[in-house]
N, C-alpha and C. Protein backbone atom coordinates (compact mmCIF):
# COMPACT_ATOMS: atom_id res chain seq x y z
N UNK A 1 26.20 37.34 34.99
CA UNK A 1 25.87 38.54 35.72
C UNK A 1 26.54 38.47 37.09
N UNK A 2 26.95 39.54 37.66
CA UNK A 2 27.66 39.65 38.90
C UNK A 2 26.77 40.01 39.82
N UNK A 3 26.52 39.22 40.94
CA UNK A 3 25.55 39.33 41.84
C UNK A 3 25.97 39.91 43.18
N UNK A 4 25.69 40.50 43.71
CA UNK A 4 25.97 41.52 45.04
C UNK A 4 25.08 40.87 46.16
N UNK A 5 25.47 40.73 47.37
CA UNK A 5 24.49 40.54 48.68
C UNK A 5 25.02 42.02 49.60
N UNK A 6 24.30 42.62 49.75
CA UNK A 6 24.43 44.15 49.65
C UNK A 6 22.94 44.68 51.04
N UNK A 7 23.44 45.49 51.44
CA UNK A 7 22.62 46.11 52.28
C UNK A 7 21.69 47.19 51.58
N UNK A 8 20.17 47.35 51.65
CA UNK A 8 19.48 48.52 50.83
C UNK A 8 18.58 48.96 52.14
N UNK A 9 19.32 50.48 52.02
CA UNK A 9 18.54 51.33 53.28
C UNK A 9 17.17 51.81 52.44
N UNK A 10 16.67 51.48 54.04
CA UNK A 10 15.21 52.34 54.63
C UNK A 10 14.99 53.11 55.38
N UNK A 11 14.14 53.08 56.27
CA UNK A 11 14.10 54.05 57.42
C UNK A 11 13.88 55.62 57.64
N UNK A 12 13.91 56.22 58.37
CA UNK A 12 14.15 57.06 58.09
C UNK A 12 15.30 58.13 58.18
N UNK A 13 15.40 59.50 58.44
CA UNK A 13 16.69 60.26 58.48
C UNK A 13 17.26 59.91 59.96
N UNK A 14 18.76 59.36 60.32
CA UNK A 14 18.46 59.14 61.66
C UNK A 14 18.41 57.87 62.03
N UNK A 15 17.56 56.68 61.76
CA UNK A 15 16.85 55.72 62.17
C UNK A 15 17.24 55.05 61.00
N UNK A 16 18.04 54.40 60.60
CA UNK A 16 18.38 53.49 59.28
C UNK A 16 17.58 52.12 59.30
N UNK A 17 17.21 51.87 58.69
CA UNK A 17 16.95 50.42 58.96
C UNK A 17 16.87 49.93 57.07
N UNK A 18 18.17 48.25 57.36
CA UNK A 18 18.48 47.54 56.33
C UNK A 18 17.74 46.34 55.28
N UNK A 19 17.91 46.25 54.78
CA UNK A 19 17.35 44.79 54.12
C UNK A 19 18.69 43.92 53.43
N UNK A 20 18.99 43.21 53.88
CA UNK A 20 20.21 42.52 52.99
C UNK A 20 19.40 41.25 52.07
N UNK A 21 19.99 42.38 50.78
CA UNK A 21 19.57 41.79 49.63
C UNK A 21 20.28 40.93 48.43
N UNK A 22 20.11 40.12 47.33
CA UNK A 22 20.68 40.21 46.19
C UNK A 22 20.37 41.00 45.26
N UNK A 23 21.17 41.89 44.43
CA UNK A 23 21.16 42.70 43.53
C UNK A 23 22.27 42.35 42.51
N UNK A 24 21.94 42.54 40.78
CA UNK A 24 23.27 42.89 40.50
C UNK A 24 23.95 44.00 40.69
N UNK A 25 25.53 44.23 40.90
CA UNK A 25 26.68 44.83 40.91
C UNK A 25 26.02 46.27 40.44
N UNK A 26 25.45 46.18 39.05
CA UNK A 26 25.14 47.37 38.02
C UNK A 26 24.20 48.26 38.62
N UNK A 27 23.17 47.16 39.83
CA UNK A 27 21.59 48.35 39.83
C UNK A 27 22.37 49.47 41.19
N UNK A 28 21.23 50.05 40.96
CA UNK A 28 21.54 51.18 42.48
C UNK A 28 21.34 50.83 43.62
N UNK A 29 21.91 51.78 44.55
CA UNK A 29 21.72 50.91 46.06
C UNK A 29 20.51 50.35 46.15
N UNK A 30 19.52 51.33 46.07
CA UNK A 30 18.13 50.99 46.56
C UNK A 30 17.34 50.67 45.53
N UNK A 31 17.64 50.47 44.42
CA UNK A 31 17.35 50.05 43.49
C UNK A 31 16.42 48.67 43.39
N UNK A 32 16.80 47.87 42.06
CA UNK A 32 16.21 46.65 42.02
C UNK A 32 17.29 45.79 42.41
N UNK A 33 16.29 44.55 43.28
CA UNK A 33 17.01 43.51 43.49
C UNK A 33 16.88 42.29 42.99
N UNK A 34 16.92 41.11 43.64
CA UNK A 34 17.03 39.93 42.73
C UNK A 34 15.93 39.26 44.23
N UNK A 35 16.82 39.17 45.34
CA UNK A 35 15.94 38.42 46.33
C UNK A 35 16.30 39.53 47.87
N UNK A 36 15.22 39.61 48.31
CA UNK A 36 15.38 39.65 50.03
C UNK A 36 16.00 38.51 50.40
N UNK A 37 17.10 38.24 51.48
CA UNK A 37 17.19 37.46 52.28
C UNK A 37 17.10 38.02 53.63
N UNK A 38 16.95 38.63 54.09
CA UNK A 38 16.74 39.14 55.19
C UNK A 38 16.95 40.72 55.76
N UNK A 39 16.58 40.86 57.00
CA UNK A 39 17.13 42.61 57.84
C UNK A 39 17.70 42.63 58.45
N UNK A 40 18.34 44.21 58.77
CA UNK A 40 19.59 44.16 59.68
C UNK A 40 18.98 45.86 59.98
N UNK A 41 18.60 45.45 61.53
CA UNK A 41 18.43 46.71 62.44
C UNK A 41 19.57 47.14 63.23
N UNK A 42 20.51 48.36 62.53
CA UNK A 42 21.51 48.81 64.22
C UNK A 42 21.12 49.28 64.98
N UNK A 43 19.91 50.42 65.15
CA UNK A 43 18.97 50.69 66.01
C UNK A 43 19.39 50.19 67.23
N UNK A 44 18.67 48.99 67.73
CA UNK A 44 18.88 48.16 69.05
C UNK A 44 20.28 47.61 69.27
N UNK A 45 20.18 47.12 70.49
CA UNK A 45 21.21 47.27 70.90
C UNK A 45 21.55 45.97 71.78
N UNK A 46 21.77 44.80 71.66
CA UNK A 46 22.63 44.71 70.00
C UNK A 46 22.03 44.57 69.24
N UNK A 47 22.62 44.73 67.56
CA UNK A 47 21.69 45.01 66.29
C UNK A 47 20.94 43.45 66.23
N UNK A 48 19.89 44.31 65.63
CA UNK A 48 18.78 42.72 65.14
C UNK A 48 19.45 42.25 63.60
N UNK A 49 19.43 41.08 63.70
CA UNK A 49 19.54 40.80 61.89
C UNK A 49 18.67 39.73 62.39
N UNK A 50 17.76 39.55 60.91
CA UNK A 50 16.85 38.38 60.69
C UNK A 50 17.50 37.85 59.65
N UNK A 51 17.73 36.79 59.03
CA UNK A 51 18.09 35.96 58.02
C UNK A 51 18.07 34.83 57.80
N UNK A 52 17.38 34.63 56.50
CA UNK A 52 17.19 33.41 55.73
C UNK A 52 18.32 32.48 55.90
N UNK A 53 19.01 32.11 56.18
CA UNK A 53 20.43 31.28 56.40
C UNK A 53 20.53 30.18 55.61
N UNK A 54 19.35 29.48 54.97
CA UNK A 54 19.73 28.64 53.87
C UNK A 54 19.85 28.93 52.49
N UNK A 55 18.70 29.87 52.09
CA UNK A 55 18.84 30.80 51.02
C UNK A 55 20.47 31.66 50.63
N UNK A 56 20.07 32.39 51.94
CA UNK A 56 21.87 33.06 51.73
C UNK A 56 23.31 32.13 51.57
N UNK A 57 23.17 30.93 52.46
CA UNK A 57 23.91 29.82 52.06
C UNK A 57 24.42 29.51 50.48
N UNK A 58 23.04 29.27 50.24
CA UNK A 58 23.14 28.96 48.56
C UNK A 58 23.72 30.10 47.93
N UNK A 59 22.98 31.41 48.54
CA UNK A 59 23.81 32.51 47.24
C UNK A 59 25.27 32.25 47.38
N UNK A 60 25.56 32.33 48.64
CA UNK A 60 27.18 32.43 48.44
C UNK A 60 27.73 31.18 47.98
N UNK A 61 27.52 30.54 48.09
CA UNK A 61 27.89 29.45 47.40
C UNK A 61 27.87 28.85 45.74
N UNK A 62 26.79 30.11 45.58
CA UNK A 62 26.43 30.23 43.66
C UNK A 62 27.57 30.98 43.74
N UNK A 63 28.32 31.99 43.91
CA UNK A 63 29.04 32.63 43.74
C UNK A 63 28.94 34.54 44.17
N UNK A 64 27.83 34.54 44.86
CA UNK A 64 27.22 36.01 45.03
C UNK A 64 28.53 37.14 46.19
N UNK A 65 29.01 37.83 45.73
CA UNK A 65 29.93 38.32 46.33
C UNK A 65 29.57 39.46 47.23
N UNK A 66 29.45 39.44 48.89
CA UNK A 66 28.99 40.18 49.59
C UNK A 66 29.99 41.29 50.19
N UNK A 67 28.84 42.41 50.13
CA UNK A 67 29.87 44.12 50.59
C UNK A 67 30.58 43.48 52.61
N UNK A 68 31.82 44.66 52.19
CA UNK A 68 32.15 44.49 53.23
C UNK A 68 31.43 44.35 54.33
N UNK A 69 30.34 45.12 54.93
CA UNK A 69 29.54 44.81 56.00
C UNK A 69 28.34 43.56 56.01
N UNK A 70 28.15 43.30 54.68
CA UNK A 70 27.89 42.06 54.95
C UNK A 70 27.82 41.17 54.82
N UNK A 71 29.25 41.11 54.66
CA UNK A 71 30.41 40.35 55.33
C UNK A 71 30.53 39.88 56.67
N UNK A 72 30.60 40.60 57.04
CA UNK A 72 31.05 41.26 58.64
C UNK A 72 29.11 40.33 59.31
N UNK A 73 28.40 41.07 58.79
CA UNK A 73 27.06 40.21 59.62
C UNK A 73 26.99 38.82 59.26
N UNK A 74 27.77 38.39 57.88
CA UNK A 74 27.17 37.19 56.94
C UNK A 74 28.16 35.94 58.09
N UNK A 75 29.04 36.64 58.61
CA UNK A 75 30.40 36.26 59.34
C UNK A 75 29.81 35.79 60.70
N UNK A 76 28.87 37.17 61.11
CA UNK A 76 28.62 36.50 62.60
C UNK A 76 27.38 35.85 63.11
N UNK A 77 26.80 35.67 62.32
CA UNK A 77 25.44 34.87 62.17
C UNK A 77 25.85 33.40 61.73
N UNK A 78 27.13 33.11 61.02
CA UNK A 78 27.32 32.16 61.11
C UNK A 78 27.34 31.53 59.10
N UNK A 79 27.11 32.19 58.49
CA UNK A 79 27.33 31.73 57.00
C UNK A 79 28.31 31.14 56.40
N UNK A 80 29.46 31.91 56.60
CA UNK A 80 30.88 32.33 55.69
C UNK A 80 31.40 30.80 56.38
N UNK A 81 31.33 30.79 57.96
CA UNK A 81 31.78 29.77 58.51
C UNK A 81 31.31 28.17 58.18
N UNK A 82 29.83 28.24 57.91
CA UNK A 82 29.08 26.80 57.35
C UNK A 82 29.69 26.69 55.59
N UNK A 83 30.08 27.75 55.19
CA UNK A 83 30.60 27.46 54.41
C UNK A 83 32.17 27.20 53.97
N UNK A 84 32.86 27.44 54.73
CA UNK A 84 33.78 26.79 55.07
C UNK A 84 33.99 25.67 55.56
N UNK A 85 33.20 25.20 56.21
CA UNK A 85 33.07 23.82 57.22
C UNK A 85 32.38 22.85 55.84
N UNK A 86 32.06 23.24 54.70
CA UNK A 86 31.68 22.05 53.90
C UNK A 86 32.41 22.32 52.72
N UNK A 87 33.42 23.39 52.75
CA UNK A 87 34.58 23.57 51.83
C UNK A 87 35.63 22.31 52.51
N UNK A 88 35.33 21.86 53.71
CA UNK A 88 36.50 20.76 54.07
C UNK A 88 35.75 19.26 53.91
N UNK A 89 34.45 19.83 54.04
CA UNK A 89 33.51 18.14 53.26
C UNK A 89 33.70 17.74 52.01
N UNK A 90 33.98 18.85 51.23
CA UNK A 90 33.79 18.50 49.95
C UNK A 90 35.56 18.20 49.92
N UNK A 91 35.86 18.39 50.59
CA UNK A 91 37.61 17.86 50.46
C UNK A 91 37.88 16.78 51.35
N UNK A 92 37.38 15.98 51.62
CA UNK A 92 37.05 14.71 52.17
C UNK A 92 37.90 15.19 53.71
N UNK A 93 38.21 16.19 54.31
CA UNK A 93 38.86 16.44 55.62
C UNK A 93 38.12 16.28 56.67
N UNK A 94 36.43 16.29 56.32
CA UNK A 94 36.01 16.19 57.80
C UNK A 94 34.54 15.39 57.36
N UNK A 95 33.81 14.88 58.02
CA UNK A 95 32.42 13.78 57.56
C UNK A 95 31.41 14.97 57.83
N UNK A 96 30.41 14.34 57.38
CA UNK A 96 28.79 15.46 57.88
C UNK A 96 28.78 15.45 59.17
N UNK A 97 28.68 14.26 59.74
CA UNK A 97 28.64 14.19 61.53
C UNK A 97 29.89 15.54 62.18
N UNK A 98 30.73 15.67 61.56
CA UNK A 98 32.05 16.43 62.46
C UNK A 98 31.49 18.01 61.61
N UNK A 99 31.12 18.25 60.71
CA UNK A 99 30.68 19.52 60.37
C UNK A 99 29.56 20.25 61.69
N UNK A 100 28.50 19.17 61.35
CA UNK A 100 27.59 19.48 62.07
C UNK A 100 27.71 20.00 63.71
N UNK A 101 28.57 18.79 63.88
CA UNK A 101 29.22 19.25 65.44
C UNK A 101 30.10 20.31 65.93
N UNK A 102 30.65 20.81 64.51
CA UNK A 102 31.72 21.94 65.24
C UNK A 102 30.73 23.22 64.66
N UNK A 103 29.40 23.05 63.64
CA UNK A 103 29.11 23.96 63.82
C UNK A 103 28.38 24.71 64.79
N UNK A 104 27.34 23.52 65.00
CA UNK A 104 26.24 23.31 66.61
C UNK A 104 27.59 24.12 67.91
N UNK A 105 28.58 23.47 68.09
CA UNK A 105 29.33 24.33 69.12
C UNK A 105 29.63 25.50 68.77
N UNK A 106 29.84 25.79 67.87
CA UNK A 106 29.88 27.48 67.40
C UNK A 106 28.69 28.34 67.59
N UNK A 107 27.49 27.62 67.08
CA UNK A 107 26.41 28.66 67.31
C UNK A 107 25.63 28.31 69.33
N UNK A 108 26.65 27.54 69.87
CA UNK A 108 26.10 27.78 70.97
C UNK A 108 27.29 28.63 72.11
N UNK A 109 27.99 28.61 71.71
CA UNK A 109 29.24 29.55 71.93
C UNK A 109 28.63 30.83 71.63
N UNK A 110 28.40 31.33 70.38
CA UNK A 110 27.69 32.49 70.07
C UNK A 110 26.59 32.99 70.70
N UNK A 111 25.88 32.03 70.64
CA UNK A 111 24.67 32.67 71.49
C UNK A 111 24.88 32.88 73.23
N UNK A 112 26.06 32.24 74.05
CA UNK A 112 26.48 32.50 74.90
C UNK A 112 26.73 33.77 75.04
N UNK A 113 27.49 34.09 73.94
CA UNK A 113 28.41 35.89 74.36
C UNK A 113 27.14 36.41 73.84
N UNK A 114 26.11 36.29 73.20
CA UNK A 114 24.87 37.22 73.49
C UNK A 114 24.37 37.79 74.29
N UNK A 115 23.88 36.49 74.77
CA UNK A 115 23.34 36.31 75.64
C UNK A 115 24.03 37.20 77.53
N UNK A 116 24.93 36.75 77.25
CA UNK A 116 25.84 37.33 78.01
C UNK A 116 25.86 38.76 77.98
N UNK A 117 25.80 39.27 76.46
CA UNK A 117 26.09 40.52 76.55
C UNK A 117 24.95 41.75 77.11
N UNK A 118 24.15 40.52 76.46
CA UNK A 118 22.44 41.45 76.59
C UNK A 118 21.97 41.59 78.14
N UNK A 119 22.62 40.47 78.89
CA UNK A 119 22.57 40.24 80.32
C UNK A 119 23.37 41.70 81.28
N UNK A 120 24.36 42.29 80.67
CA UNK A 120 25.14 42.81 80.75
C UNK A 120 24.40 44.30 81.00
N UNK A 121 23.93 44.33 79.58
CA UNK A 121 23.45 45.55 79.15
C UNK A 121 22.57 45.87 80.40
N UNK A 122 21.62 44.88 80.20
CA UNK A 122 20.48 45.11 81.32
C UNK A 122 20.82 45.64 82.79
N UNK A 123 21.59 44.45 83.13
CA UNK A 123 22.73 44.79 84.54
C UNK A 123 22.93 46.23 84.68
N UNK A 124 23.85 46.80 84.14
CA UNK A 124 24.47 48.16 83.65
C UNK A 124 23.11 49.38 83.62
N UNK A 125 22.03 48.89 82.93
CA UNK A 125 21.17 49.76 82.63
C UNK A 125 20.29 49.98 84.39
N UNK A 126 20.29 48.97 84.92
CA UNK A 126 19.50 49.22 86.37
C UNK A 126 20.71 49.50 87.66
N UNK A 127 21.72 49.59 87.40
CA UNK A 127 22.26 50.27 88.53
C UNK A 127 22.92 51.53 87.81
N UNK A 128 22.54 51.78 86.60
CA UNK A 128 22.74 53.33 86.42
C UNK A 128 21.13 54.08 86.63
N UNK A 129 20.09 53.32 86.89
CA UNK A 129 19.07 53.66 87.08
C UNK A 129 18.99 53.94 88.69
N UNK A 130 19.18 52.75 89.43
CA UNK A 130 19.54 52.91 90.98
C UNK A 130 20.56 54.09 91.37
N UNK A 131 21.33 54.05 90.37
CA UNK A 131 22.52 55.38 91.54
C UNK A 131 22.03 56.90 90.69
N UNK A 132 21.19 57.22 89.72
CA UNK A 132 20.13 57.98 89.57
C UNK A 132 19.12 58.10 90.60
N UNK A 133 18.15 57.20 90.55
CA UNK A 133 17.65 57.33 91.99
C UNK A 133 17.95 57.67 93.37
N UNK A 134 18.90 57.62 93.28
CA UNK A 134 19.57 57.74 94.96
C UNK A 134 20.20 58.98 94.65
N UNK A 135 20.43 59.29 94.04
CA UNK A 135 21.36 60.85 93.36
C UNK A 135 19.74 61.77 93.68
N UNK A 136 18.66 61.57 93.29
CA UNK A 136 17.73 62.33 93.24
C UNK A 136 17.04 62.25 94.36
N UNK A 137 17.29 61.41 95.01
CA UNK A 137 16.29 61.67 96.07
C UNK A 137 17.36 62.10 97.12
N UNK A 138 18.76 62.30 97.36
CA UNK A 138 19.61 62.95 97.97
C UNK A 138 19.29 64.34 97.86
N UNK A 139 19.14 64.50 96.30
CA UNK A 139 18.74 66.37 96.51
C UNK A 139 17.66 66.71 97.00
N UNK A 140 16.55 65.55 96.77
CA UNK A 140 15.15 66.16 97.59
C UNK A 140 15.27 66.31 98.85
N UNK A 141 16.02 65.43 99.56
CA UNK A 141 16.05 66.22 100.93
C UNK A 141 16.98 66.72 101.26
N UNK A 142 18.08 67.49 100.06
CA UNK A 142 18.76 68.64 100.59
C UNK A 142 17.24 69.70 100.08
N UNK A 143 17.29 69.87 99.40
CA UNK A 143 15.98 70.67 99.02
C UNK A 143 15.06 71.07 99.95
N UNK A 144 14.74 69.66 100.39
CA UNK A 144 13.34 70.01 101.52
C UNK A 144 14.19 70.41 103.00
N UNK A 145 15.28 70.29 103.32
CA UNK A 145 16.00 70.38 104.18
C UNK A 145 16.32 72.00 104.21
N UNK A 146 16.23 72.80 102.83
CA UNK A 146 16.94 74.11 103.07
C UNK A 146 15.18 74.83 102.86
N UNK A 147 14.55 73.94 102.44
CA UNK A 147 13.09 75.01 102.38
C UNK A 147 12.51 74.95 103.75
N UNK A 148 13.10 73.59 104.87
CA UNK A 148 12.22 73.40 106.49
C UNK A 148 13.50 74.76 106.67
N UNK A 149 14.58 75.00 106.48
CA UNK A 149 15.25 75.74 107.25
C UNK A 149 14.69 77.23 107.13
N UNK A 150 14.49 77.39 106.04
CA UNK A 150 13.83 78.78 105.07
C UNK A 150 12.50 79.07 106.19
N UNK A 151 11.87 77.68 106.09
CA UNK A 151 10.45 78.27 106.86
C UNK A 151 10.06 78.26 108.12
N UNK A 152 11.61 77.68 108.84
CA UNK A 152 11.03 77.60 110.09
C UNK A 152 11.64 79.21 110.65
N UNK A 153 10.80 80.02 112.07
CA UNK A 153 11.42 81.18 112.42
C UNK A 153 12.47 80.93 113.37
N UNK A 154 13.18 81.98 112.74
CA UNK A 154 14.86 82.10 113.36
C UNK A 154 14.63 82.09 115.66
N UNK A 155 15.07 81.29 116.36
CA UNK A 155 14.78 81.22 117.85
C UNK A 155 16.46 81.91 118.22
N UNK A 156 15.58 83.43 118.87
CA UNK A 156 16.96 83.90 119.59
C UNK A 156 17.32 82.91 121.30
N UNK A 157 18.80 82.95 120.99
CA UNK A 157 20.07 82.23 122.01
C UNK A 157 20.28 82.95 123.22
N UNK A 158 19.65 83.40 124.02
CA UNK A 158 19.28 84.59 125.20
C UNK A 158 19.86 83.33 126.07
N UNK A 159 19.12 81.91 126.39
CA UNK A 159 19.64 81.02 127.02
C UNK A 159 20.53 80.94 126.95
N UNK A 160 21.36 80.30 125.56
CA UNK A 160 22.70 79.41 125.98
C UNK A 160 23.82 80.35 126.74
N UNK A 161 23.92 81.97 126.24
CA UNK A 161 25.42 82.63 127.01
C UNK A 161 24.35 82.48 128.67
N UNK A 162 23.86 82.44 129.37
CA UNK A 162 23.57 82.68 130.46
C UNK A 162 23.83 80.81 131.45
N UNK A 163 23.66 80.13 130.36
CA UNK A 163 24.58 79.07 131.01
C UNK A 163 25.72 78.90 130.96
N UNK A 164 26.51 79.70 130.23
CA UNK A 164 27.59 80.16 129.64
C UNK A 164 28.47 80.30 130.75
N UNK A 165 27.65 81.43 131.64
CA UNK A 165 28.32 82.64 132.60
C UNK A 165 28.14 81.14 133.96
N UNK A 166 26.71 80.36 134.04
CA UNK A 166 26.89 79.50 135.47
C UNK A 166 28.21 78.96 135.30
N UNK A 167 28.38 78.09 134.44
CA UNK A 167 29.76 77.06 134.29
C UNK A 167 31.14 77.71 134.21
N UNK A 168 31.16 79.25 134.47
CA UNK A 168 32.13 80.15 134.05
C UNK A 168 32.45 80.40 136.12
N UNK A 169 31.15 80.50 136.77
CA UNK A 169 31.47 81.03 137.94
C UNK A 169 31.43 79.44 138.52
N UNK A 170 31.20 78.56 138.09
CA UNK A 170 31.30 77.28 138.94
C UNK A 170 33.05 76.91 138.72
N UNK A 171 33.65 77.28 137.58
CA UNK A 171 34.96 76.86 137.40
C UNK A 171 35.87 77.48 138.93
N UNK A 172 35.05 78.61 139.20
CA UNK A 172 36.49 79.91 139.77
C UNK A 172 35.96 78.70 141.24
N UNK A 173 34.96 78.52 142.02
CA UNK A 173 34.83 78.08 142.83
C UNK A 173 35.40 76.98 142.93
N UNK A 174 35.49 75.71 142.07
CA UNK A 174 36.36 74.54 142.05
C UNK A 174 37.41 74.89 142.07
N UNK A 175 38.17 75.62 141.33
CA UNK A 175 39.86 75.97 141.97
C UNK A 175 40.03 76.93 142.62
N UNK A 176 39.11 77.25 143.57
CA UNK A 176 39.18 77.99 145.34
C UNK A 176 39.75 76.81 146.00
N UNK A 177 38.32 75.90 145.78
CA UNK A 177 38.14 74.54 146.74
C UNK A 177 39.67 73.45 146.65
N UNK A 178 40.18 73.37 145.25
CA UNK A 178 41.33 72.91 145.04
C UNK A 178 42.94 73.52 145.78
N UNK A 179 42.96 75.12 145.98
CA UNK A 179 43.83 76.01 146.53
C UNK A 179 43.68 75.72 147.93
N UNK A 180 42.56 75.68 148.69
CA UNK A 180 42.33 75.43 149.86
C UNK A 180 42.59 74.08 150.71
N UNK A 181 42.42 73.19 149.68
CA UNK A 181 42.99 71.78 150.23
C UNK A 181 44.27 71.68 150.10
N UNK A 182 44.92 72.47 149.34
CA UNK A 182 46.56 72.16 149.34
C UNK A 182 46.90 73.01 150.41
């Protein structure tokens, strides 16, 4: 029988949410399966996958042939690669001790750029929150700035031309006083 490790949607319209399963080839997507090995939420951000990793190990290694996408997750969680790394044990190229070690640096490499990324996200998410904030409270006091203008009453300028006219007749007198000394 040809065995599939295959994604079977749930969720709802909108809101997908996965189960990566074994099925044979023959049943329907959502059909019958053989085993859960785990979920895969894209939802969040970044996607959740939960997975069995020794179980799934073994399938692929029975021979269970996984869909392109998961592939692609079976890839970055770290499967395809442990199984490769004991495709060179079983070919006498590398010992258990040197498997183990280049895989341990891989999954801490990985969890770096997670980690990293999720750090990121967060970052990004509070200074688009901060320059929101500051965007909004700029308009509140243009806002409250044109409603004090709205409500305060208009003060007629009767003063300023009448100081206008002193500094107008103080000019002519300083260049009397200037004509007269020359």
């Amino acid at each position: 029988m040809a065995t599939k490790i295959r994604l079977q949607r749930h969720g709802k319209k909108g809101k997908p949410f996965y189960y990566i399963v074994v099925a044979d080839a023959r049943a329907p997507r959502d059909g019958r399966f053989i085993e859960r090995l785990g979920s895969y939420n894209p939802n969040t951000n970044p996607a959740t996958i939960d997975i069995n990793f020794d179980k799934t190990l073994d399938w692929v290694n029975s021979g269970a042939q996984p869909t392109d996408t998961c592939r692609a997750i079976l890839s970055y969680k770290g499967v395809l690669y442990k199984k490769h790394l004991q495709g060179g044990l079983k070919k006498g190229a590398l010992t258990e001790e040197q498997v183990e070690a280049k895989f341990q640096q891989w999954l801490d490499t990985k969890d770096g750029k997670i980690t990293g990324k999720k750090s990121t996200l967060v970052s990004a998410k509070d200074e688009a929150r901060k320059t929101a904030l500051a965007a909004e409270a700029k308009k509140k006091e243009a806002k409250a700035a044109a409603i004090a203008a709205k409500n305060t009453p208009e003060v007629e300028e009767v003063e300023a031309p009448a100081e206008e006219e002193g500094e107008v007749s103080a000019e002519p007198e300083a260049s009397a006083e200037a004509e007269s000394a020359e």
